[in-house]
C-alpha atoms as a PDB file:
ATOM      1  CA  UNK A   1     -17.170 -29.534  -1.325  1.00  0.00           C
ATOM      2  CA  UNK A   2     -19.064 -32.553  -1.228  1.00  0.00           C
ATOM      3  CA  UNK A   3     -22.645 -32.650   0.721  1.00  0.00           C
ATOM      4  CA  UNK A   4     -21.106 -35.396   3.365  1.00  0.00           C
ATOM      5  CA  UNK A   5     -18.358 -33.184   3.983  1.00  0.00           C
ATOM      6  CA  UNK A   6     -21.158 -29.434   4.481  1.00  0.00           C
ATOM      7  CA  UNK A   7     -23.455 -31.925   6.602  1.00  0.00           C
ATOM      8  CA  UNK A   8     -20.453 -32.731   8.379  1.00  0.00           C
ATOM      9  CA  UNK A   9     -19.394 -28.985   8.769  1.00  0.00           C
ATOM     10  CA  UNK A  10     -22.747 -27.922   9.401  1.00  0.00           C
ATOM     11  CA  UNK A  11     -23.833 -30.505  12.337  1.00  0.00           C
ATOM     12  CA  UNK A  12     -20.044 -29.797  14.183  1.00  0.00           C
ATOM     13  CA  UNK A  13     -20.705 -25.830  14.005  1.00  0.00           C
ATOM     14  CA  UNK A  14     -24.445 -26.621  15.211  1.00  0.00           C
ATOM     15  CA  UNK A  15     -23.049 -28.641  18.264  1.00  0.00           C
ATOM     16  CA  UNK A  16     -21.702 -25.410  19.385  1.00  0.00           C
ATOM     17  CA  UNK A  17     -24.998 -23.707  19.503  1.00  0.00           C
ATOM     18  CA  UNK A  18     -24.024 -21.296  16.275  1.00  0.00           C
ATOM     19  CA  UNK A  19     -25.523 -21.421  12.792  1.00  0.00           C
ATOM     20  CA  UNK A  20     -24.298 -21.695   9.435  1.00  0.00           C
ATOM     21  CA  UNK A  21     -26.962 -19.500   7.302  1.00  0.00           C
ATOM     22  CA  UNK A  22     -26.118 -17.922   3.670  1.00  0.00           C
ATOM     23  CA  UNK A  23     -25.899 -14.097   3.975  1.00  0.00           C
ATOM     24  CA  UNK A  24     -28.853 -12.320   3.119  1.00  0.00           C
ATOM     25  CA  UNK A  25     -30.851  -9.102   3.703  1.00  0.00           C
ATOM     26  CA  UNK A  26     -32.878 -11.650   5.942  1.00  0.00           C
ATOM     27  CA  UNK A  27     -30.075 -12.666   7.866  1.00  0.00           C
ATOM     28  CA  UNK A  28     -27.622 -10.185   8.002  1.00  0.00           C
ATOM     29  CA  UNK A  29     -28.103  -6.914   9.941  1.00  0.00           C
ATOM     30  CA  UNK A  30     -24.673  -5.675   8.583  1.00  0.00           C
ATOM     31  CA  UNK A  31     -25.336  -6.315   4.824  1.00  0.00           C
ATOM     32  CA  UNK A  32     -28.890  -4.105   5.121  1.00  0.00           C
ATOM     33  CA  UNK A  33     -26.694  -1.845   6.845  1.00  0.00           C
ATOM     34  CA  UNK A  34     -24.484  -1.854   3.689  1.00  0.00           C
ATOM     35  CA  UNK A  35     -27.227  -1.721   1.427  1.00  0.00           C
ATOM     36  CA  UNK A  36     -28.965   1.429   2.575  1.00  0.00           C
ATOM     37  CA  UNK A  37     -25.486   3.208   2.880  1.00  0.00           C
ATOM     38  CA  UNK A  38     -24.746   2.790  -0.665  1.00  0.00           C
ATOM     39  CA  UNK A  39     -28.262   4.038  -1.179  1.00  0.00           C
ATOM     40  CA  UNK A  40     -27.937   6.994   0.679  1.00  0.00           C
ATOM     41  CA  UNK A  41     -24.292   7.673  -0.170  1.00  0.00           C
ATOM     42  CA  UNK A  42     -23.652   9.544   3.472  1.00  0.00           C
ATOM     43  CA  UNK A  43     -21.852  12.914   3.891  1.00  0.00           C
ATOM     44  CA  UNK A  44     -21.957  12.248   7.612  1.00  0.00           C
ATOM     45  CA  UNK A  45     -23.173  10.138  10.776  1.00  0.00           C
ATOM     46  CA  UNK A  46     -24.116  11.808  14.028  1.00  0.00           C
ATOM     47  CA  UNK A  47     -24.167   9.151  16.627  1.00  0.00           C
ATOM     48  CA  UNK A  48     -26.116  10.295  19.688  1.00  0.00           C
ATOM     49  CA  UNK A  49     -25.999   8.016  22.579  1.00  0.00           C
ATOM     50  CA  UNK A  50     -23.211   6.689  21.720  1.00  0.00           C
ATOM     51  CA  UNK A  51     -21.844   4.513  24.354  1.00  0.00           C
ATOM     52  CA  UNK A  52     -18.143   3.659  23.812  1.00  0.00           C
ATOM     53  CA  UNK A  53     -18.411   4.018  20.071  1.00  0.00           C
ATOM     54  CA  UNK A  54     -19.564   1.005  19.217  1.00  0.00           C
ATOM     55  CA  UNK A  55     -22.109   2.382  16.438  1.00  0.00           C
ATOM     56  CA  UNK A  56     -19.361   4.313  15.044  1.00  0.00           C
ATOM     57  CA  UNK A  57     -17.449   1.503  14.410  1.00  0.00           C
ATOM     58  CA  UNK A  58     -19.342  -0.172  13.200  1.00  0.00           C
ATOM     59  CA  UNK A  59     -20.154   2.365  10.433  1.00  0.00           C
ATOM     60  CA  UNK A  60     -16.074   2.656   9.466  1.00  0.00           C
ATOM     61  CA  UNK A  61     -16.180  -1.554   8.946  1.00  0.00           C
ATOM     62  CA  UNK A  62     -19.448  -1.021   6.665  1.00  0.00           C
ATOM     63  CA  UNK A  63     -17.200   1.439   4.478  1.00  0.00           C
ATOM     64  CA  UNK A  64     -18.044   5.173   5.676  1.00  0.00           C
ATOM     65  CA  UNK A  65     -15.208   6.922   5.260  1.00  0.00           C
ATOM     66  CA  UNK A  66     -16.675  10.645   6.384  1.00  0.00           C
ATOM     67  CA  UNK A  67     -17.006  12.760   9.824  1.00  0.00           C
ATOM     68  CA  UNK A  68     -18.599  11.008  12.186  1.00  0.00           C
ATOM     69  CA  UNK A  69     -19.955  12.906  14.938  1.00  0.00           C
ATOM     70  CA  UNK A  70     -20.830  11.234  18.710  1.00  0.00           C
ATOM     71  CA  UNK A  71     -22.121  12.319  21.697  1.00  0.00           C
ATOM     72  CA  UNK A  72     -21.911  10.739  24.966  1.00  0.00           C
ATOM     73  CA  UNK A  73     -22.572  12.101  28.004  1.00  0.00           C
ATOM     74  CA  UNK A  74     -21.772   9.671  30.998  1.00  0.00           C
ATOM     75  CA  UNK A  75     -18.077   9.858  32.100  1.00  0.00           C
ATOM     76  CA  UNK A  76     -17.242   6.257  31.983  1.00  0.00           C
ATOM     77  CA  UNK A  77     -18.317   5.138  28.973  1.00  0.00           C
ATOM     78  CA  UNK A  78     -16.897   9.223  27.400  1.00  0.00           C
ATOM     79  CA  UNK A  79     -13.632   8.118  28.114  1.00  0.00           C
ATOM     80  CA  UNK A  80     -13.758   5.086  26.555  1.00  0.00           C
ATOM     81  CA  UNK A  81     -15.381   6.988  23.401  1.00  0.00           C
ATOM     82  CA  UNK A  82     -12.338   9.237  23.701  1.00  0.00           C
ATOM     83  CA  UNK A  83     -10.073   6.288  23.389  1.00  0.00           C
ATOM     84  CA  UNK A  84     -11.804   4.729  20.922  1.00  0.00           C
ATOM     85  CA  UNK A  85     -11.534   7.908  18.371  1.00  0.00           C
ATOM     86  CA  UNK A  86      -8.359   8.903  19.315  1.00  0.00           C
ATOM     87  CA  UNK A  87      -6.594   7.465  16.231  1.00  0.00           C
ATOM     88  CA  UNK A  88      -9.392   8.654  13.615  1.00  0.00           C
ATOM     89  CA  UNK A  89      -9.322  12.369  12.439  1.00  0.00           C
ATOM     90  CA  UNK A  90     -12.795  12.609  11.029  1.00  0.00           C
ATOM     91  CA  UNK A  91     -14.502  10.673  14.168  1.00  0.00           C
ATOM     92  CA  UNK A  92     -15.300  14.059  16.454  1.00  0.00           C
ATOM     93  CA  UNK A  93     -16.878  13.297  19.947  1.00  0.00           C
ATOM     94  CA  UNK A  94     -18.490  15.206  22.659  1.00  0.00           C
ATOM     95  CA  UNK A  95     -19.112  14.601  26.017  1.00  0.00           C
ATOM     96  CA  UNK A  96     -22.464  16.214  26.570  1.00  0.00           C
ATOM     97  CA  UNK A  97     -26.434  15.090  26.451  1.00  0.00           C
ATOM     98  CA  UNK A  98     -28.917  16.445  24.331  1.00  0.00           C
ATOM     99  CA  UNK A  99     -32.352  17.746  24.430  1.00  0.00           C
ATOM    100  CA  UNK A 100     -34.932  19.925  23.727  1.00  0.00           C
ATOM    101  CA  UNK A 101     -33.333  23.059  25.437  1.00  0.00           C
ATOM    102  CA  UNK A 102     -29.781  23.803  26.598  1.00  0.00           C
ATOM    103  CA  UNK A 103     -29.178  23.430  30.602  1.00  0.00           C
ATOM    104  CA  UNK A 104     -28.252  20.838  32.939  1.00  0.00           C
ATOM    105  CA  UNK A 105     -29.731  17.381  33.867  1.00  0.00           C
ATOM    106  CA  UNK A 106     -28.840  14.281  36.476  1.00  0.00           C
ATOM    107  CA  UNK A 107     -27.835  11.171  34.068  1.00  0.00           C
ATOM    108  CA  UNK A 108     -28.661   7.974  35.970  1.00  0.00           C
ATOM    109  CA  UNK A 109     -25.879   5.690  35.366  1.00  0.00           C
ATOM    110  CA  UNK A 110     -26.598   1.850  35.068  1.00  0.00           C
ATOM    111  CA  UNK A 111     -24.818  -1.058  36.231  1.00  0.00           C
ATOM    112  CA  UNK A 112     -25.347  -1.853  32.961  1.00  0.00           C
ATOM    113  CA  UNK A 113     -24.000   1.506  30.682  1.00  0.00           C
ATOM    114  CA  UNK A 114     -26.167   0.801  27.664  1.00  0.00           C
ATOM    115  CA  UNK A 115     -29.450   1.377  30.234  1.00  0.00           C
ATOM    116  CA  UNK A 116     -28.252   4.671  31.152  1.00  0.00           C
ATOM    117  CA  UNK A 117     -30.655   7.486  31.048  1.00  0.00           C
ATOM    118  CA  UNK A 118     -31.799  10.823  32.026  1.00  0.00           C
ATOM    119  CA  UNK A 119     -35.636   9.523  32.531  1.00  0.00           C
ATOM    120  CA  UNK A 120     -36.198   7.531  36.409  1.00  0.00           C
ATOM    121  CA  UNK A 121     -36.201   3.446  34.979  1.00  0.00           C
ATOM    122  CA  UNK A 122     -39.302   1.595  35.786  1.00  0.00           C
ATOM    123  CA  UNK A 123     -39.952  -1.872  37.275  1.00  0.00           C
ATOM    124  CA  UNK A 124     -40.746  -3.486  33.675  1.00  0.00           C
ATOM    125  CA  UNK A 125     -37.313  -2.521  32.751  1.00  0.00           C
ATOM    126  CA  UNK A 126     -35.731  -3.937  36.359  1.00  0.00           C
ATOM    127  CA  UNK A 127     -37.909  -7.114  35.795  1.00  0.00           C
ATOM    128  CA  UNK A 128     -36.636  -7.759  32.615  1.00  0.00           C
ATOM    129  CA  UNK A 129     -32.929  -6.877  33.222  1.00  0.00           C
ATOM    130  CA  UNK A 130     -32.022  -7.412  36.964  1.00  0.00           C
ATOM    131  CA  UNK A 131     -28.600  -6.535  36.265  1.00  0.00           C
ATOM    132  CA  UNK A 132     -29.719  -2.595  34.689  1.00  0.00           C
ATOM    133  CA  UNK A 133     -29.912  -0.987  37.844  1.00  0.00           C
ATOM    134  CA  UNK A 134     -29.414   2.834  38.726  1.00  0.00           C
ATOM    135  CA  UNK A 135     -25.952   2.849  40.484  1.00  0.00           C
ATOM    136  CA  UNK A 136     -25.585   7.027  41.077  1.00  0.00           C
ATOM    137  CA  UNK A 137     -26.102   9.764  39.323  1.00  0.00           C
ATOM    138  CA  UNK A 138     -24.443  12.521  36.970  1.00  0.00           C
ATOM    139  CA  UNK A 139     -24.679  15.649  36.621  1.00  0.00           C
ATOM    140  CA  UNK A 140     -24.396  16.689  32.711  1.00  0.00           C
ATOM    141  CA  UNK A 141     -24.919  19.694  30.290  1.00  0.00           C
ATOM    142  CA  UNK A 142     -27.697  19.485  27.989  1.00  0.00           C
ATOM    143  CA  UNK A 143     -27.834  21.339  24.477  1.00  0.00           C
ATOM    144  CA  UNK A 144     -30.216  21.221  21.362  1.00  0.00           C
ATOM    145  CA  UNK A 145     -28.755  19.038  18.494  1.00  0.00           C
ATOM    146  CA  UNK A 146     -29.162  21.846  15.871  1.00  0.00           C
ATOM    147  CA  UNK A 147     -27.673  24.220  18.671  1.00  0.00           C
ATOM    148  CA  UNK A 148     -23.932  22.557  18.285  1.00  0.00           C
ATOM    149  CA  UNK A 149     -23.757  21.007  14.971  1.00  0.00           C
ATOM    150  CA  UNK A 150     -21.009  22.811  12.733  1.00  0.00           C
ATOM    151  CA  UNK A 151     -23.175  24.603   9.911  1.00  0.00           C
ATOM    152  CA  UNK A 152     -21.513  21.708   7.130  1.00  0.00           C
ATOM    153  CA  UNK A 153     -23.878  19.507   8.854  1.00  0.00           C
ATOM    154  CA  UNK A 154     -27.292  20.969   7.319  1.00  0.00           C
ATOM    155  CA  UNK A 155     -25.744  20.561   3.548  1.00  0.00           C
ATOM    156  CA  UNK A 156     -24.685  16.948   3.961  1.00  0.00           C
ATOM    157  CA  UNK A 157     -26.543  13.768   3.358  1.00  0.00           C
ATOM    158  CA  UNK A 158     -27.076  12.809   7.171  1.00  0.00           C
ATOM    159  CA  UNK A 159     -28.312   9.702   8.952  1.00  0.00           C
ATOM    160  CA  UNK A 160     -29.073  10.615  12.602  1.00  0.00           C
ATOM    161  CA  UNK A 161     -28.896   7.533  15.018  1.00  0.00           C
ATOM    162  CA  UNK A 162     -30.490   8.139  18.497  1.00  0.00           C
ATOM    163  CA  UNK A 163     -29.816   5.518  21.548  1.00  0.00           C
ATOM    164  CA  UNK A 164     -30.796   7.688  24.565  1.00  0.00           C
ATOM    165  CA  UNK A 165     -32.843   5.058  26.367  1.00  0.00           C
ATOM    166  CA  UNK A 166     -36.359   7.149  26.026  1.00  0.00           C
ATOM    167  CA  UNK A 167     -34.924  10.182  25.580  1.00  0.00           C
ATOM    168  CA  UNK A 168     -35.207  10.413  21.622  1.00  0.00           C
ATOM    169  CA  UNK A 169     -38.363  12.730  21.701  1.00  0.00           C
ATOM    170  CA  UNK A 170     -36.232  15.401  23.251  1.00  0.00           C
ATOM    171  CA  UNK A 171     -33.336  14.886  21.331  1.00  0.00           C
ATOM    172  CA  UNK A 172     -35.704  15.495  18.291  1.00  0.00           C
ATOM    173  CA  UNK A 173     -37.127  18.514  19.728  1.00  0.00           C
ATOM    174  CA  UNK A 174     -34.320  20.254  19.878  1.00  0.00           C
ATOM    175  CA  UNK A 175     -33.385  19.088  16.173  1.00  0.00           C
ATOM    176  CA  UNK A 176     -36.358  20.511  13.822  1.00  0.00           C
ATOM    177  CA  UNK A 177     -33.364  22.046  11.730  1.00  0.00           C
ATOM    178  CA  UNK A 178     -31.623  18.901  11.444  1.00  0.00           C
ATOM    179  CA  UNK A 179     -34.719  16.735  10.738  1.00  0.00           C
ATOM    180  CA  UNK A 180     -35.523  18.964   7.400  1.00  0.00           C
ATOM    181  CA  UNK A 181     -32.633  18.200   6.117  1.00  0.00           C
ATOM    182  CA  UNK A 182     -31.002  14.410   7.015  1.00  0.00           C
ATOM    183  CA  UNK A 183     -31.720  11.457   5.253  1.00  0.00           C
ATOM    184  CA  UNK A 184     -32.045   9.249   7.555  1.00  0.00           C
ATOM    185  CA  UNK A 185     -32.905   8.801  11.424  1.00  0.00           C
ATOM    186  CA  UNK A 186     -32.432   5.643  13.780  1.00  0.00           C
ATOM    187  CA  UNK A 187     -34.198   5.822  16.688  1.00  0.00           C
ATOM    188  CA  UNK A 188     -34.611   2.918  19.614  1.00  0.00           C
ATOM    189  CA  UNK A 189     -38.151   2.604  20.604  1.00  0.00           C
ATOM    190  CA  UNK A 190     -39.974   0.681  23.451  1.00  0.00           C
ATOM    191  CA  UNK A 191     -42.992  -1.395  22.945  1.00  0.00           C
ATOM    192  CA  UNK A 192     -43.861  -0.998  26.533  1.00  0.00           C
ATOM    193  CA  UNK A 193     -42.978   1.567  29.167  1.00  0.00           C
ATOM    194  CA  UNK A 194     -39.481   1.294  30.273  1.00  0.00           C
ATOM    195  CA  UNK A 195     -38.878   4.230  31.360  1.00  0.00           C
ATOM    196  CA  UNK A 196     -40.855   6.995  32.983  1.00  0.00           C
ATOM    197  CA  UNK A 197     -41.998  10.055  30.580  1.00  0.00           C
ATOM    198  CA  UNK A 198     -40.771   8.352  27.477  1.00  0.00           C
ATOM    199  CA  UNK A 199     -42.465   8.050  23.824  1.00  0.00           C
ATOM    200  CA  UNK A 200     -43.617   4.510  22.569  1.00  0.00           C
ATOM    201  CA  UNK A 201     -42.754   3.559  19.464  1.00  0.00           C
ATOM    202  CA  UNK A 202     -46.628   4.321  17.554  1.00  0.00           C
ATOM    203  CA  UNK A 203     -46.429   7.812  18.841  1.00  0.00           C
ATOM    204  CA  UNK A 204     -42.617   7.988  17.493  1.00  0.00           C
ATOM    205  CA  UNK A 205     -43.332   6.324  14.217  1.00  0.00           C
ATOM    206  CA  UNK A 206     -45.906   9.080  13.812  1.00  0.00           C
ATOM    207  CA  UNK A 207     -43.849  12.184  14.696  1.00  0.00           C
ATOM    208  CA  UNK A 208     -41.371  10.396  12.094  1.00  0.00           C
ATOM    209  CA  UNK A 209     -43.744  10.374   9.644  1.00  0.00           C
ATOM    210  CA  UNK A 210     -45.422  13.405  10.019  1.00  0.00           C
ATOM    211  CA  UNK A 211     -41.158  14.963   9.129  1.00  0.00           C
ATOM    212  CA  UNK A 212     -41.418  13.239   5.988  1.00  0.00           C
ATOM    213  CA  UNK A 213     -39.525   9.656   6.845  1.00  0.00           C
ATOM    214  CA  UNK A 214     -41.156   6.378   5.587  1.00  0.00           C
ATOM    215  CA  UNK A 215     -40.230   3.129   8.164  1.00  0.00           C
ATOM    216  CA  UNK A 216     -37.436   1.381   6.549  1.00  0.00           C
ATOM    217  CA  UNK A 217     -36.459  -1.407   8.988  1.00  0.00           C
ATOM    218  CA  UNK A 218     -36.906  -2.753  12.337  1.00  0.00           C
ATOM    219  CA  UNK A 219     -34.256  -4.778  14.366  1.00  0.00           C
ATOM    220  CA  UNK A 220     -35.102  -6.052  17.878  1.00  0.00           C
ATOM    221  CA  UNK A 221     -32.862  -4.594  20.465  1.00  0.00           C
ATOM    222  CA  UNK A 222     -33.771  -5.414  24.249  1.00  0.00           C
ATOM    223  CA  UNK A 223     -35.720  -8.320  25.294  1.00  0.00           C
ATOM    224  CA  UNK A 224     -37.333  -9.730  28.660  1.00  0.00           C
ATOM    225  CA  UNK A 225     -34.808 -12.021  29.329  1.00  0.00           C
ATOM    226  CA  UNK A 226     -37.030 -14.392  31.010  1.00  0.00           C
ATOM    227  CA  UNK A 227     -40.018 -14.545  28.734  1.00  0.00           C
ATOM    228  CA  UNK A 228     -38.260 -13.520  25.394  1.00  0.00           C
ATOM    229  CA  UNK A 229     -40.852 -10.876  24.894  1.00  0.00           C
ATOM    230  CA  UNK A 230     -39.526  -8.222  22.658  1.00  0.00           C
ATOM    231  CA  UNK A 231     -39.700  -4.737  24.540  1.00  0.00           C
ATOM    232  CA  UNK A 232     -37.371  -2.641  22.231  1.00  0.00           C
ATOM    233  CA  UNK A 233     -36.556  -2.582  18.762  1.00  0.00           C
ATOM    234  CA  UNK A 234     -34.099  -0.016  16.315  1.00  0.00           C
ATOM    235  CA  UNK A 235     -36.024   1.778  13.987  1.00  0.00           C
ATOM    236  CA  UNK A 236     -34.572   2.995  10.872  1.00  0.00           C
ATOM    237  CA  UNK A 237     -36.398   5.784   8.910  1.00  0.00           C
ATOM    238  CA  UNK A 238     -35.752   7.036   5.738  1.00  0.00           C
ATOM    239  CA  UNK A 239     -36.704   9.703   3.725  1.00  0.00           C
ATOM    240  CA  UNK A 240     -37.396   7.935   0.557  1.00  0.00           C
ATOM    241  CA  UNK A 241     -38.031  10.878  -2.094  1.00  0.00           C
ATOM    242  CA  UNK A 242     -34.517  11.805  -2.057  1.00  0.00           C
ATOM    243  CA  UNK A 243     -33.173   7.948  -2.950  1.00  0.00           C
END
């Protein structure tokens, strides 16, 4: 291809408001994705928060052929998780939140189901998304993580990926089991409070560290959308002596 014909290429693609970049580890969330999969050669995923499966998904196109294990606790968005695993034998979901103890909570469902949460949402989080608003609320069964995994889970080489919009501390509290034994953990942290009672992100990179998990990546997540100011970012942790 001659270099008329790429600056060509390049300045009609660029008109659309896209880029054209080489892949990279720089540029391409899905190829580090790839990468640290084939260094952790996974037994199994357990996807907690996990919308309508679009995590899970994501890990079949990036090659993991194992159980995959999601929990989802809001009705809407379970049904669509339902429908979205239907065809796949080794993708298990349940319907149910998790915590640090087993009991009932109130889910407050967003206008906006990724902003759903069991924690009240404060103003920062309304001022940056208008459109994330508490619409009603849920009433949902909480368990401990290590309280319903099937006992194959504590043998395998696990990566634990938490989205439970400030949640995660809980969640991890009622996983010490788990977090002895999986290889890696994803967690979404906020920057600044977004929600009342949750953990910032120094405070969780500590408690990560002090299981034995080195920081691995970052990826920006949620964003004031009329400043640009980062407020959360994904948070991959790895427990590097066993690479």
């Amino acid at each position: 291809m001659t270099q008329l014909l790429k600056h060509s290429i390049r300045s009609a693609v660029e008109a659309t408001g896209h880029q054209i970049r080489r892949t990279s580890v720089y540029s391409s969330q899905e190829l580090r994705y790839r990468r640290l999969f084939s260094l952790l050669n996974l037994d199994i995923i357990l996807d907690v928060g996990a919308n309508a499966g679009q995590f899970a998904k994501l890990c079949r196109a990036l090659g993991h052929h194992g159980p995959i294990l999601s929990f989802e606790p809001s009705n809407t968005a379970y049904q669509k998780l339902l429908h979205a695993s239907a065809s796949d034998s080794l993708w298990t979901v349940a319907g149910i939140a998790l915590g640090a103890e087993s009991g009932e909570a109130q889910i407050n469902i967003s206008a906006d189901s990724f902003c759903s949460s069991i924690l009240p949402m404060l103003d920062s989080h309304l001022a940056a998304a208008p459109h994330s608003g508490y619409l009603h609320k849920e009433k949902v069964s909480i368990r401990r993580l290590d309280d319903v995994l099937p006992p194959a889970a504590f043998k395998s080489r696990a990566f634990l990926k938490l989205d439970v919009q400030g949640f995660e501390l809980q969640v991890l509290s009622g996983a010490p089991k788990l977090l002895s034994k999986a290889l890696a953990v994803q967690l979404e942290m906020s920057l600044i409070p977004l929600y009342q009672g949750e953990t910032l992100m120094p405070e969780m990179s500590a408690i990560m560290s002090s299981h034995g998990f080195q920081l691995w990546d970052l990826e920006p997540s949620f964003r004031d959308s009329a400043t640009g100011r980062l407020l959360q970012v994904d948070g991959i942790f790895v427990r590097t002596d066993n690479l």
